[in-house]
N, C-alpha and C. Protein backbone atom coordinates (compact mmCIF):
# COMPACT_ATOMS: atom_id res chain seq x y z
N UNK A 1 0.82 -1.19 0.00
CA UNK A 1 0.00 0.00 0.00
C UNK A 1 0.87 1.26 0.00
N UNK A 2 2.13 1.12 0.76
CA UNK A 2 2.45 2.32 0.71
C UNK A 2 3.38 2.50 -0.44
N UNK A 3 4.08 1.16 -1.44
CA UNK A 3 4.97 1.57 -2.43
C UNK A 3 3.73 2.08 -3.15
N UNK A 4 2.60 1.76 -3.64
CA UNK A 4 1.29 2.28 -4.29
C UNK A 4 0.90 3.67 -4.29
N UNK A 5 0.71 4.32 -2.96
CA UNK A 5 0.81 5.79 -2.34
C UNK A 5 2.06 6.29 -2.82
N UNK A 6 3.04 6.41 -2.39
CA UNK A 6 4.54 6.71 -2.94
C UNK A 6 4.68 6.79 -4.64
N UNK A 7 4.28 5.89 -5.12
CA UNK A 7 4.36 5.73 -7.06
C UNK A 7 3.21 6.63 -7.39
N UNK A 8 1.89 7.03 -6.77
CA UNK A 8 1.06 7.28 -7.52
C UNK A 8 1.99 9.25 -6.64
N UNK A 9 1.68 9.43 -5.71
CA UNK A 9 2.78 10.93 -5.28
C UNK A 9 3.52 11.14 -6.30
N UNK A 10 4.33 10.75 -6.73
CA UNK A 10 5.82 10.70 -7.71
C UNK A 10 5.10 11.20 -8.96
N UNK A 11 4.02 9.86 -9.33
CA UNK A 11 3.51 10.52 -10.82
C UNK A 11 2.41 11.90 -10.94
N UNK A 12 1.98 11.86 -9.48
CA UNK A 12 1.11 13.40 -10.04
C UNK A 12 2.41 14.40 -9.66
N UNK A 13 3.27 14.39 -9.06
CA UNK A 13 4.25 15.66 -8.50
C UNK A 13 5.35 15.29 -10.42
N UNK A 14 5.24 14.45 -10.73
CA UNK A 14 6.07 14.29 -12.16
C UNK A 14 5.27 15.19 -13.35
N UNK A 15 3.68 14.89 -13.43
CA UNK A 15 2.70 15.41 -14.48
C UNK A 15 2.48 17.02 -13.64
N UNK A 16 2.60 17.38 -12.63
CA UNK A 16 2.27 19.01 -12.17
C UNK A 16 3.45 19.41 -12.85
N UNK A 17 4.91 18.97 -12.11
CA UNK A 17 5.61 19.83 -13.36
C UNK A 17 6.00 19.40 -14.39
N UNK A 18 5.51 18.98 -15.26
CA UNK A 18 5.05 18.70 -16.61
C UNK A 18 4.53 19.64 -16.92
N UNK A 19 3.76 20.07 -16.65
CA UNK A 19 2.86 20.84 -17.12
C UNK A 19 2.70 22.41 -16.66
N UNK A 20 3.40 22.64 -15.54
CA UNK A 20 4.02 23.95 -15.17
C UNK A 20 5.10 24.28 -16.16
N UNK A 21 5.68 22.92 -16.87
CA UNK A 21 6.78 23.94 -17.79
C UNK A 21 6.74 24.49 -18.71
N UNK A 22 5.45 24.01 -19.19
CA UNK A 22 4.78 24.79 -20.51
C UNK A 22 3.47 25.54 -20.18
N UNK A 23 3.65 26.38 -19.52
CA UNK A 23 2.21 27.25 -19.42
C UNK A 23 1.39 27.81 -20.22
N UNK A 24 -0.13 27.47 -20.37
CA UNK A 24 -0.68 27.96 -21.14
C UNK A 24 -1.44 29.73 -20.94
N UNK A 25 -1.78 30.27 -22.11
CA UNK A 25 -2.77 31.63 -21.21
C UNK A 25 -3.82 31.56 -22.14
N UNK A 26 -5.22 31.76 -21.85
CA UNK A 26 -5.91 31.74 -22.80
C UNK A 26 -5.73 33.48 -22.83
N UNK A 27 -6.75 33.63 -24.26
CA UNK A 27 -6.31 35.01 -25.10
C UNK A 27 -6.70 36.06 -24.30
N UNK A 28 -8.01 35.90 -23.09
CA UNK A 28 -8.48 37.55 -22.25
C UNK A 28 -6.98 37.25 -21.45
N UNK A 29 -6.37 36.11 -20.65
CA UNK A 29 -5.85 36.15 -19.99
C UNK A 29 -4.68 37.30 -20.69
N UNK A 30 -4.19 36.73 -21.54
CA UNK A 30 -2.94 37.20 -22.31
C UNK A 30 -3.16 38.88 -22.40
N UNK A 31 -4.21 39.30 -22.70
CA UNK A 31 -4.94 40.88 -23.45
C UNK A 31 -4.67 41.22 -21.93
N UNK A 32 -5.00 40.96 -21.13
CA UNK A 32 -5.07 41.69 -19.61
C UNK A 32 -3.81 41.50 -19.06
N UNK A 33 -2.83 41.09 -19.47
CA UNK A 33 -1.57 40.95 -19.13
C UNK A 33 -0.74 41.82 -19.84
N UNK A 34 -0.87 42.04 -21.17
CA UNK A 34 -0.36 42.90 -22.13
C UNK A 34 -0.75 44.51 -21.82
N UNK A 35 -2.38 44.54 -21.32
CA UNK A 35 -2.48 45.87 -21.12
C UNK A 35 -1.83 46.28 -19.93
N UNK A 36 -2.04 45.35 -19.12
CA UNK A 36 -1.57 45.74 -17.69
C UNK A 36 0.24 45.78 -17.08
N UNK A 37 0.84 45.88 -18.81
CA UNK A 37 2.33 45.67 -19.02
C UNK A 37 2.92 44.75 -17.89
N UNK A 38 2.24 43.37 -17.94
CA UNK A 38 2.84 41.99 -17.18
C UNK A 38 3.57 41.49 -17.83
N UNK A 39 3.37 41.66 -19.42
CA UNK A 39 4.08 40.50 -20.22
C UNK A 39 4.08 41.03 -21.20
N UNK A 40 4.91 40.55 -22.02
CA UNK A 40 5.71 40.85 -23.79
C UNK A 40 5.03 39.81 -24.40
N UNK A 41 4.06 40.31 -25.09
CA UNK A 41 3.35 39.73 -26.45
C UNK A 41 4.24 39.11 -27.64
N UNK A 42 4.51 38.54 -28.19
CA UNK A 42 5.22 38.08 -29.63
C UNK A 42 4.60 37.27 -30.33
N UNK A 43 4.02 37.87 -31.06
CA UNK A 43 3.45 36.98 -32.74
C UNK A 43 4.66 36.51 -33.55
N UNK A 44 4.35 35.44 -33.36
CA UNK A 44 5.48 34.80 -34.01
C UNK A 44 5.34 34.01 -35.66
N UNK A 45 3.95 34.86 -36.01
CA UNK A 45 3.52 34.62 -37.40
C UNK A 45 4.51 35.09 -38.46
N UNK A 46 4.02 35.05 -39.81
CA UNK A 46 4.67 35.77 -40.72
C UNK A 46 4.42 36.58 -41.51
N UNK A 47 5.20 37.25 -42.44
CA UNK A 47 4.23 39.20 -42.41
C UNK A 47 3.15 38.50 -43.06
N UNK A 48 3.03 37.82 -44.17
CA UNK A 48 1.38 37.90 -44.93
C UNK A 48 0.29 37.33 -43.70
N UNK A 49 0.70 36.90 -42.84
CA UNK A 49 -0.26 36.31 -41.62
C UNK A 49 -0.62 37.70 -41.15
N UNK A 50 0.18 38.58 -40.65
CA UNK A 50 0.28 39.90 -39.57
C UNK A 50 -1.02 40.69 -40.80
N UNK A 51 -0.60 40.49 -41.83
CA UNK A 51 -0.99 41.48 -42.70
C UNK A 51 -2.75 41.37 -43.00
N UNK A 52 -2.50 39.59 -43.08
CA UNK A 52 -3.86 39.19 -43.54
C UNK A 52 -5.06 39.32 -42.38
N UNK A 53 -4.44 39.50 -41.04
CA UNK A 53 -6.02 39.15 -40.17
C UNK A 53 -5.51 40.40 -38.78
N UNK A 54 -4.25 41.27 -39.17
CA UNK A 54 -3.28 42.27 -38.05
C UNK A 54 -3.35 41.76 -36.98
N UNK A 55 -2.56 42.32 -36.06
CA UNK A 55 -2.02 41.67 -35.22
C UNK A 55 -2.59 42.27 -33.61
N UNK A 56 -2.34 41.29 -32.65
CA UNK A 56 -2.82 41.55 -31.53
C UNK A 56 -2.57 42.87 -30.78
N UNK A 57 -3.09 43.97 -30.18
CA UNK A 57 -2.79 45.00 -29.66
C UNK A 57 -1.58 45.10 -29.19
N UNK A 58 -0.23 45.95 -28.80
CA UNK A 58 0.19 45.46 -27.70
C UNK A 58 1.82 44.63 -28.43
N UNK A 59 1.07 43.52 -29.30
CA UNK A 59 2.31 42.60 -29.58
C UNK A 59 3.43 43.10 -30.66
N UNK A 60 4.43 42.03 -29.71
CA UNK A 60 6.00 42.57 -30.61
C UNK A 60 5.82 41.86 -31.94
N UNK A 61 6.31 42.20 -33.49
CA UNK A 61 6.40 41.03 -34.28
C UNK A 61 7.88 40.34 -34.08
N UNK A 62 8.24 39.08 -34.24
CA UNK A 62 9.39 38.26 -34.96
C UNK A 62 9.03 37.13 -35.25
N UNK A 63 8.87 37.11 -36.38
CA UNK A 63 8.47 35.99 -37.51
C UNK A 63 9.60 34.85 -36.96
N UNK A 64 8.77 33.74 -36.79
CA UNK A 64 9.84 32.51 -36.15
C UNK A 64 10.73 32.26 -37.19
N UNK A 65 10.39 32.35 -38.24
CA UNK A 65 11.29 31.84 -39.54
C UNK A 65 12.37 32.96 -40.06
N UNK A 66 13.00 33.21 -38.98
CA UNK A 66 13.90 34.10 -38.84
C UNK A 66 15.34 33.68 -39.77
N UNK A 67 15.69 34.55 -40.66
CA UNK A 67 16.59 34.73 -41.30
C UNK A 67 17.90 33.83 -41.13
N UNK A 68 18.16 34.20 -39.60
CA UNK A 68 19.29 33.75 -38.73
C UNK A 68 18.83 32.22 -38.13
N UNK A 69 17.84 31.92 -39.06
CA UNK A 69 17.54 30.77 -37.90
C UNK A 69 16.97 30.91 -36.17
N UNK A 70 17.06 29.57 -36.07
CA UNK A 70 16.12 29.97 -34.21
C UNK A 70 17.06 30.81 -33.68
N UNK A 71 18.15 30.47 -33.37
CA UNK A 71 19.42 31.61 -32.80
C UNK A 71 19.16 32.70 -32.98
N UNK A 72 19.17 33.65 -34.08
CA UNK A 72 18.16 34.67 -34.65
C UNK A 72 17.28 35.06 -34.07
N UNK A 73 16.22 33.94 -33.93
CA UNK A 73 14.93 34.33 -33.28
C UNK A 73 15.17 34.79 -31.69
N UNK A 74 16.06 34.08 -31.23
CA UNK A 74 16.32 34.40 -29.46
C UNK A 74 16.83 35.81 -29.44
N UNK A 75 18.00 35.43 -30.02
CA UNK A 75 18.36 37.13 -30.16
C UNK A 75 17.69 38.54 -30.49
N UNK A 76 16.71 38.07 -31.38
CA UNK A 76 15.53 39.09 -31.68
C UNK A 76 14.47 39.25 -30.57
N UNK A 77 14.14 37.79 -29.87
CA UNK A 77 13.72 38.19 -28.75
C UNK A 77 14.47 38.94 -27.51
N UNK A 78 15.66 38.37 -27.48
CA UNK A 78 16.30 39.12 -25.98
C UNK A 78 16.65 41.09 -26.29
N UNK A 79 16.34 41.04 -27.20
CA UNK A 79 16.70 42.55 -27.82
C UNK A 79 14.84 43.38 -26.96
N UNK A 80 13.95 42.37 -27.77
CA UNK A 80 12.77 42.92 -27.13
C UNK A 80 12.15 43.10 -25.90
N UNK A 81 13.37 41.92 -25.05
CA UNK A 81 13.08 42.14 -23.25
C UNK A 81 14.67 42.50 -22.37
N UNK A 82 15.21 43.94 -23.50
CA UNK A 82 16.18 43.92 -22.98
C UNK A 82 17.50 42.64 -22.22
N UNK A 83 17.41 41.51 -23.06
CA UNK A 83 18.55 41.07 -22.93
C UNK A 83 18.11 39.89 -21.69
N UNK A 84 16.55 39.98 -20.92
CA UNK A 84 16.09 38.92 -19.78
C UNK A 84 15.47 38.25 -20.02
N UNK A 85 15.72 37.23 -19.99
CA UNK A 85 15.63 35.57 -19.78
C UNK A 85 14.78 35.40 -19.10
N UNK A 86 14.54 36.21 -17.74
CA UNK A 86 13.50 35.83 -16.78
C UNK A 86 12.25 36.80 -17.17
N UNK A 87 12.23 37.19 -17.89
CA UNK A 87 10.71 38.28 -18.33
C UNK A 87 10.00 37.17 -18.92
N UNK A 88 8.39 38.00 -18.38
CA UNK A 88 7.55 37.04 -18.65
C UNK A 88 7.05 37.32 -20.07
N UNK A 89 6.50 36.43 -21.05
CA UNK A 89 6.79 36.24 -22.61
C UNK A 89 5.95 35.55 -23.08
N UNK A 90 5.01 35.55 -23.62
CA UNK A 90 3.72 35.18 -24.43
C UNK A 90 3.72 35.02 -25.75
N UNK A 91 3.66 33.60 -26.20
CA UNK A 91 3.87 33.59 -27.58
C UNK A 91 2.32 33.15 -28.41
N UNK A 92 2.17 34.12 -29.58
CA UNK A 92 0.82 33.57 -29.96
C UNK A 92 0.96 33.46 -31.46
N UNK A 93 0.31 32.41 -32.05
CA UNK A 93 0.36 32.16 -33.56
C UNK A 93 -0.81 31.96 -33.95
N UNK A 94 -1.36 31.45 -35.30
CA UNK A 94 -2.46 31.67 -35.58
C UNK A 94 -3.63 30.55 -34.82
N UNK A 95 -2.85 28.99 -34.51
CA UNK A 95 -3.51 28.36 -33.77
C UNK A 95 -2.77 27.66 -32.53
N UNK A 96 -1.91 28.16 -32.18
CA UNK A 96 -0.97 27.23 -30.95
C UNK A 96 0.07 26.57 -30.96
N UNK A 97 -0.28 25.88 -32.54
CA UNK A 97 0.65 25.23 -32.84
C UNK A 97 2.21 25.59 -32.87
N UNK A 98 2.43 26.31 -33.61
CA UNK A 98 3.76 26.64 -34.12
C UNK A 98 4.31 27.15 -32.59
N UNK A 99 3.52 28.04 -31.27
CA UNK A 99 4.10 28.56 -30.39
C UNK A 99 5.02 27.68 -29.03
N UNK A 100 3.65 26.29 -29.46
CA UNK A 100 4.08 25.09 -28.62
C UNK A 100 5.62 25.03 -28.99
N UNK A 101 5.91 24.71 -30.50
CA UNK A 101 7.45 24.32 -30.19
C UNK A 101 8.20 25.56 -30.07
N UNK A 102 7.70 26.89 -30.47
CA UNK A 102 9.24 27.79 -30.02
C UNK A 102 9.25 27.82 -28.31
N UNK A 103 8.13 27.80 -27.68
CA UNK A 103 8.19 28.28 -26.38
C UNK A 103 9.07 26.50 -26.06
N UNK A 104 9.16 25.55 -26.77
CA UNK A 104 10.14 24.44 -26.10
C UNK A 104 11.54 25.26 -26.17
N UNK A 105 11.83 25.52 -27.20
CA UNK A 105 12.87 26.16 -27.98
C UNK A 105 13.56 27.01 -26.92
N UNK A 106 12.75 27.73 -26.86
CA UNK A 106 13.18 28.84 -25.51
C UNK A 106 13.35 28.25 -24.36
N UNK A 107 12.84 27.57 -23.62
CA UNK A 107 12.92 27.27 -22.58
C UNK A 107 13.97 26.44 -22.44
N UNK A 108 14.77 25.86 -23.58
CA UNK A 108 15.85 24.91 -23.54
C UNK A 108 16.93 26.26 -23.58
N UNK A 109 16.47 27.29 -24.25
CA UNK A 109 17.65 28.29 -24.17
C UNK A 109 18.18 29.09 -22.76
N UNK A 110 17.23 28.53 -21.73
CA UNK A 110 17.37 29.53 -20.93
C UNK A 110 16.11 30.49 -20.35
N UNK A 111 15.20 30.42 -21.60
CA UNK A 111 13.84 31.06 -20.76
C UNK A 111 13.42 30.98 -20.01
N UNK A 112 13.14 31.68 -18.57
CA UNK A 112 12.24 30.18 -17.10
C UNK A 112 10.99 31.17 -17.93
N UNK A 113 9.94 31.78 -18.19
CA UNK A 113 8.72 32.32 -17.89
C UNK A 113 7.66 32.44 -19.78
N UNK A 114 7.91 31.81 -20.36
CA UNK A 114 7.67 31.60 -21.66
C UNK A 114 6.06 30.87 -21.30
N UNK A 115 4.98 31.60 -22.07
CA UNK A 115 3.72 31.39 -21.95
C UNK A 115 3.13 31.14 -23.15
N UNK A 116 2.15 30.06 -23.98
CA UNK A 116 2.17 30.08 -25.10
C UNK A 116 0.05 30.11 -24.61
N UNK A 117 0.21 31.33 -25.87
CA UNK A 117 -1.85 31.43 -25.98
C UNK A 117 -2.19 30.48 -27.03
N UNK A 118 -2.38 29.43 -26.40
CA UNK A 118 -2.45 28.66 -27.01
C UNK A 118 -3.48 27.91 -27.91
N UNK A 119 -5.14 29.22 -27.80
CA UNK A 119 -5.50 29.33 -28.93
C UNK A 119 -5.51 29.93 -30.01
N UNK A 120 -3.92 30.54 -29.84
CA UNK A 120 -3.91 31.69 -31.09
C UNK A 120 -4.89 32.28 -31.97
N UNK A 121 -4.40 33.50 -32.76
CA UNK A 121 -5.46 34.40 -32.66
C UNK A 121 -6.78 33.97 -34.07
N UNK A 122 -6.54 32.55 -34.42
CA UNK A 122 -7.86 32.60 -35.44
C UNK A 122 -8.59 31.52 -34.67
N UNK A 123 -7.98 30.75 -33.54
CA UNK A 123 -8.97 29.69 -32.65
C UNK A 123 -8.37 28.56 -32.91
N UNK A 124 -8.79 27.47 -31.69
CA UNK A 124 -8.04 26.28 -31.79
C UNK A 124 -9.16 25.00 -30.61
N UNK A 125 -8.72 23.99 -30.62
CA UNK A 125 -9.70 23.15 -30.00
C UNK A 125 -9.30 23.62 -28.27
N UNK A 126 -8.71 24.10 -28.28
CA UNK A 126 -8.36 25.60 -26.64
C UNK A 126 -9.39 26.29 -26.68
N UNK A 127 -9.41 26.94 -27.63
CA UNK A 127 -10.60 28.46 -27.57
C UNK A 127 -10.76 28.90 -28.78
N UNK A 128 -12.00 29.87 -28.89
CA UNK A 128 -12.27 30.51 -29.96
C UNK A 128 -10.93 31.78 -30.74
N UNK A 129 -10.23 31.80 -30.03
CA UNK A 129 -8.78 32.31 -30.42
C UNK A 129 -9.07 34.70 -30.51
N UNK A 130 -8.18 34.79 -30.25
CA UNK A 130 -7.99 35.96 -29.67
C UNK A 130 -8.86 37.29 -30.93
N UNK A 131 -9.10 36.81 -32.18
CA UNK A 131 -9.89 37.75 -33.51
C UNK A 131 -11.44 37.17 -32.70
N UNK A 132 -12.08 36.09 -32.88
CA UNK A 132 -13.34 36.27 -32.58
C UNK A 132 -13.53 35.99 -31.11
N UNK A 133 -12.94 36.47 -30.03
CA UNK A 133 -12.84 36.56 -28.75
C UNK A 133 -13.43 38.36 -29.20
N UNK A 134 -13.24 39.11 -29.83
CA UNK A 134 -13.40 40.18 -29.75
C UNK A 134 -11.90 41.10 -29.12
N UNK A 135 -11.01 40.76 -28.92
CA UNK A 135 -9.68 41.50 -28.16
C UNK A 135 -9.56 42.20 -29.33
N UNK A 136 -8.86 43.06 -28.91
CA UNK A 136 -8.03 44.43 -29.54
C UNK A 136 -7.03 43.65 -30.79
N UNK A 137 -7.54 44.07 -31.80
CA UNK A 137 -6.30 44.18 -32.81
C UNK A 137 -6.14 45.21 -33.68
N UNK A 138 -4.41 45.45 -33.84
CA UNK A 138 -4.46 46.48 -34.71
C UNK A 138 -3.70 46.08 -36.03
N UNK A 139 -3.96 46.89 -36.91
CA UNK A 139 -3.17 46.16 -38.33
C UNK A 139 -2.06 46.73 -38.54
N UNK A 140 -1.46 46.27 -39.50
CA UNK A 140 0.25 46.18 -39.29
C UNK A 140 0.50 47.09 -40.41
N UNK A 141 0.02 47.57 -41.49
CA UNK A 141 0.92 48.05 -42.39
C UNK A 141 2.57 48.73 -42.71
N UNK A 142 2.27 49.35 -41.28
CA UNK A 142 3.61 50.22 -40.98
C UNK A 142 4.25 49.56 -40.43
N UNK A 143 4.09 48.32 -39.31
CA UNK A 143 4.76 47.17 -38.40
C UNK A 143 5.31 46.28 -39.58
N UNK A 144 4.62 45.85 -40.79
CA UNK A 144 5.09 44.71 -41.18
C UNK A 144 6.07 44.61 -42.32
């Protein structure tokens, strides 16, 4: 009974942080964090994405498919949180997908606080996604 108690402890304290290491935000969460300057927004779409549906209030662009490669991409991010690793960092794409693996990406680099909205902004089996949530977007012409 008690190796039973002990194995089943281990596996929920194994799956909590599991799952603390990839934090999710849904999209009001994210919008009320952005306004309330908690966290650095990054669309990590690409310009005809930014262009085609603009982009979330608030958010930084860097297109993941960065020139320089992912290396590139970090660097483009640490430029946008002054150079910290520990700032908190919200990544949103059009459905989750693509943010799931940079926010791995990051967090192997060194990120501790990387948050992915993880119904990005056209919706996902998460949520109706951050455009028909009604949140703030503005369009990019001059951003993109």
């Amino acid at each position: 009974m008690n190796f039973f108690r002990t194995s089943l402890c281990t596996l929920l304290l194994a799956c909590s942080a599991a799952a603390s290491a990839n934090p999710d935000l849904t999209a009001p969460e994210a919008a009320a964090a952005v306004s309330a300057g908690k966290i650095t927004l990054i669309d990590i779409r690409t310009p005809p994405e930014w262009k085609e549906t603009g982009v979330a209030k608030g958010a930084q662009l860097i297109n993941m498919l960065h020139p320089q490669g992912a290396p590139g991409f970090a660097n483009a991010l640490l430029d946008k949180v002054n150079g910290d690793r520990n700032a908190p960092i919200a990544l949103i794409c059009r459905t989750g997908n693509r943010t799931t693996q940079v926010q791995r990406y990051l967090q192997s680099q060194g990120f501790t606080q990387v948050y992915n909205v993880k119904e990005g902004m056209a919706g996902s089996g998460a949520g109706p996604g951050w455009i028909k949530r009604g949140l703030p977007v503005e369009g990019c012409s001059a951003r993109c």
